[in-house]
Protein backbone atom coordinates (compact mmCIF):
# COMPACT_ATOMS: atom_id res chain seq x y z
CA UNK A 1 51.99 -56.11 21.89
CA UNK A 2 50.93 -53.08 23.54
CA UNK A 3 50.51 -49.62 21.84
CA UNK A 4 50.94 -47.17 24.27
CA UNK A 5 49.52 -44.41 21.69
CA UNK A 6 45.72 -46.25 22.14
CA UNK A 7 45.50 -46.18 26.05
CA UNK A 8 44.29 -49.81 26.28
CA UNK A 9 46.23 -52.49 28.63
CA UNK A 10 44.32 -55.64 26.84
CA UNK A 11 44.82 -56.83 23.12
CA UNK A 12 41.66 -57.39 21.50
CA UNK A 13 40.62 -59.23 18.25
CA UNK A 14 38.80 -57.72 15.33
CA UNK A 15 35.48 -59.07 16.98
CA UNK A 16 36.54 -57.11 20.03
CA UNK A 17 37.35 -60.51 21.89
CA UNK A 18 40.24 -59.97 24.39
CA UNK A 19 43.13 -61.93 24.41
CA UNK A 20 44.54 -63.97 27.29
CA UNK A 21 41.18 -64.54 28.98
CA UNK A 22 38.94 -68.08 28.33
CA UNK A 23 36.30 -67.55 25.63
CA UNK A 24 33.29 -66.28 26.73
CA UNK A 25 29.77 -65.04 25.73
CA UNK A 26 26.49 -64.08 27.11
CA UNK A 27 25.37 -67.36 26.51
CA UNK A 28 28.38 -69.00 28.63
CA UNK A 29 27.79 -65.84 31.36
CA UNK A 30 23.72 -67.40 31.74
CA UNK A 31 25.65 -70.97 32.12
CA UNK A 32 27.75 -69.17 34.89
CA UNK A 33 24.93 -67.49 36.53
CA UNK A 34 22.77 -70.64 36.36
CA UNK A 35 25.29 -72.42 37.95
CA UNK A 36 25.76 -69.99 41.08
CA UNK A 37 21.88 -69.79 41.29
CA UNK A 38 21.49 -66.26 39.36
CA UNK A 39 19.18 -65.11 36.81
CA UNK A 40 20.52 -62.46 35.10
CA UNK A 41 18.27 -59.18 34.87
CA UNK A 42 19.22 -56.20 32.76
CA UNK A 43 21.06 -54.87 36.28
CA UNK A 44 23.24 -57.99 36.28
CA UNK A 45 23.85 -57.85 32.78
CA UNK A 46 24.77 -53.71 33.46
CA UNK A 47 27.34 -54.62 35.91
CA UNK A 48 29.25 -57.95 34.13
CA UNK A 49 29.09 -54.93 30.80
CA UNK A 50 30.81 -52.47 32.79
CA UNK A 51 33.05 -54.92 33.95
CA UNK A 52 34.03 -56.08 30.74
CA UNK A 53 34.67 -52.68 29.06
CA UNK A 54 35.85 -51.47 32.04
CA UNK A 55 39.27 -54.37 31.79
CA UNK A 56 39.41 -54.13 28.04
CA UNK A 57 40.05 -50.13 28.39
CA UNK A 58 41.81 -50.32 31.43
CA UNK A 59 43.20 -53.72 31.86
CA UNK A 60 43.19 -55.69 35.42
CA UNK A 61 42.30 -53.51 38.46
CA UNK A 62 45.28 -52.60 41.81
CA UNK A 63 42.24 -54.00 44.31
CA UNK A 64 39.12 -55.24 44.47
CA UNK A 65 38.03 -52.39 46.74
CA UNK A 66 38.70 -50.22 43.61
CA UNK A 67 36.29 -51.88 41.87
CA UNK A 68 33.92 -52.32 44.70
CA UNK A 69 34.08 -48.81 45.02
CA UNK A 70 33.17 -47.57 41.25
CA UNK A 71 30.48 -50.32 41.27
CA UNK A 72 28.93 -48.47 44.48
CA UNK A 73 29.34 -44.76 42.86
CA UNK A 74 27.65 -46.06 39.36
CA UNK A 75 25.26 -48.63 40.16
CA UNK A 76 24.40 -48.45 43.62
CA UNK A 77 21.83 -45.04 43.12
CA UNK A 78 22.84 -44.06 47.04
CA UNK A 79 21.81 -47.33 48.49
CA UNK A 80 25.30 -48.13 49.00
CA UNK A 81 26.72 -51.96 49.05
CA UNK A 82 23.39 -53.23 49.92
CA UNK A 83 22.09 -53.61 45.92
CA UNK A 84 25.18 -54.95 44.45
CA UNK A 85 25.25 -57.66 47.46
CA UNK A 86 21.48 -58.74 46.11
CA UNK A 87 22.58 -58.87 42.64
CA UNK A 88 25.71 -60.89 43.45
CA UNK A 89 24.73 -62.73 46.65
CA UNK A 90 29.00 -64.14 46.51
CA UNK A 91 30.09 -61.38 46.18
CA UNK A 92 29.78 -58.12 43.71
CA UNK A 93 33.10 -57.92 42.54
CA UNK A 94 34.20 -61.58 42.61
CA UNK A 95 30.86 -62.86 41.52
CA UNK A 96 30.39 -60.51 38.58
CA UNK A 97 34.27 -61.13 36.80
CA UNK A 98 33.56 -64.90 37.15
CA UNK A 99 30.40 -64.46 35.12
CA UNK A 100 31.61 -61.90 33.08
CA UNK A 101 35.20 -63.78 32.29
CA UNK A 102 37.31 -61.82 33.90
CA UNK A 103 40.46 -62.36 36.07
CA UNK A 104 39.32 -61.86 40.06
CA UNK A 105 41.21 -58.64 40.75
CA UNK A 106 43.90 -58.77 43.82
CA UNK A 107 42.36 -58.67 47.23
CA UNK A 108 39.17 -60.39 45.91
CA UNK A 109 38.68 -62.78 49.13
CA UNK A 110 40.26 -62.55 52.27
CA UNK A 111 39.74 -65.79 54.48
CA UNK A 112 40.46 -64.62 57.41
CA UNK A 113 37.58 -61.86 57.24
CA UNK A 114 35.34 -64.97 55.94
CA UNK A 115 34.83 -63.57 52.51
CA UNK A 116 32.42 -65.85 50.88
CA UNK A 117 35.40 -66.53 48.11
């Protein structure tokens, strides 16, 4: 159930573990990221961290351009888009929850625009 006294939108376990989501570790994330042709660096691993803590705290995000957005403002060091695109060649924000083992946030591909989801 949710305590609305500790801020958080996502029950966790004592391990920290959140409920409702398919198990998951850094060793299933390199699985992921092997499997999607990505070796994760330290900036990868940065981003799918964020990510993580990010949902726990927070719980699922309104749009994927939200997230898009904070991932440009904290990781992107003025380059814009460009960097998180090379990280996650499918697609920063959509690429990054799969590995991470998170729920793709709403508006996370758009066929008609040809998103690469």
């Amino acid at each position: 159930m949710l305590d609305i006294n500790k801020g958080t939108t996502t029950q966790r376990d004592p391990e920290g573990n959140m409920f409702g989501l398919e198990p998951w570790s850094p060793l299933i994330a390199q699985r992921q990221a092997e499997t999607e042709g990505i070796f994760l660096s330290d900036e990868h691993w940065e981003i799918i961290i964020y990510l993580r803590e990010r949902y726990r705290e927070f719980g699922g995000a309104r749009s994927a351009r939200e997230i898009l957005h904070e991932l440009e403002e904290k990781f992107s060091d003025g380059h814009g888009r460009l960097g998180l695109y090379e990280l996650f060649p499918g697609g920063p924000v959509s690429q990054a929850s799969r590995i991470g083992g998170l729920p793709l946030p709403p508006y996370s591909s758009d066929p008609s625009f040809g998103s690469v989801e």
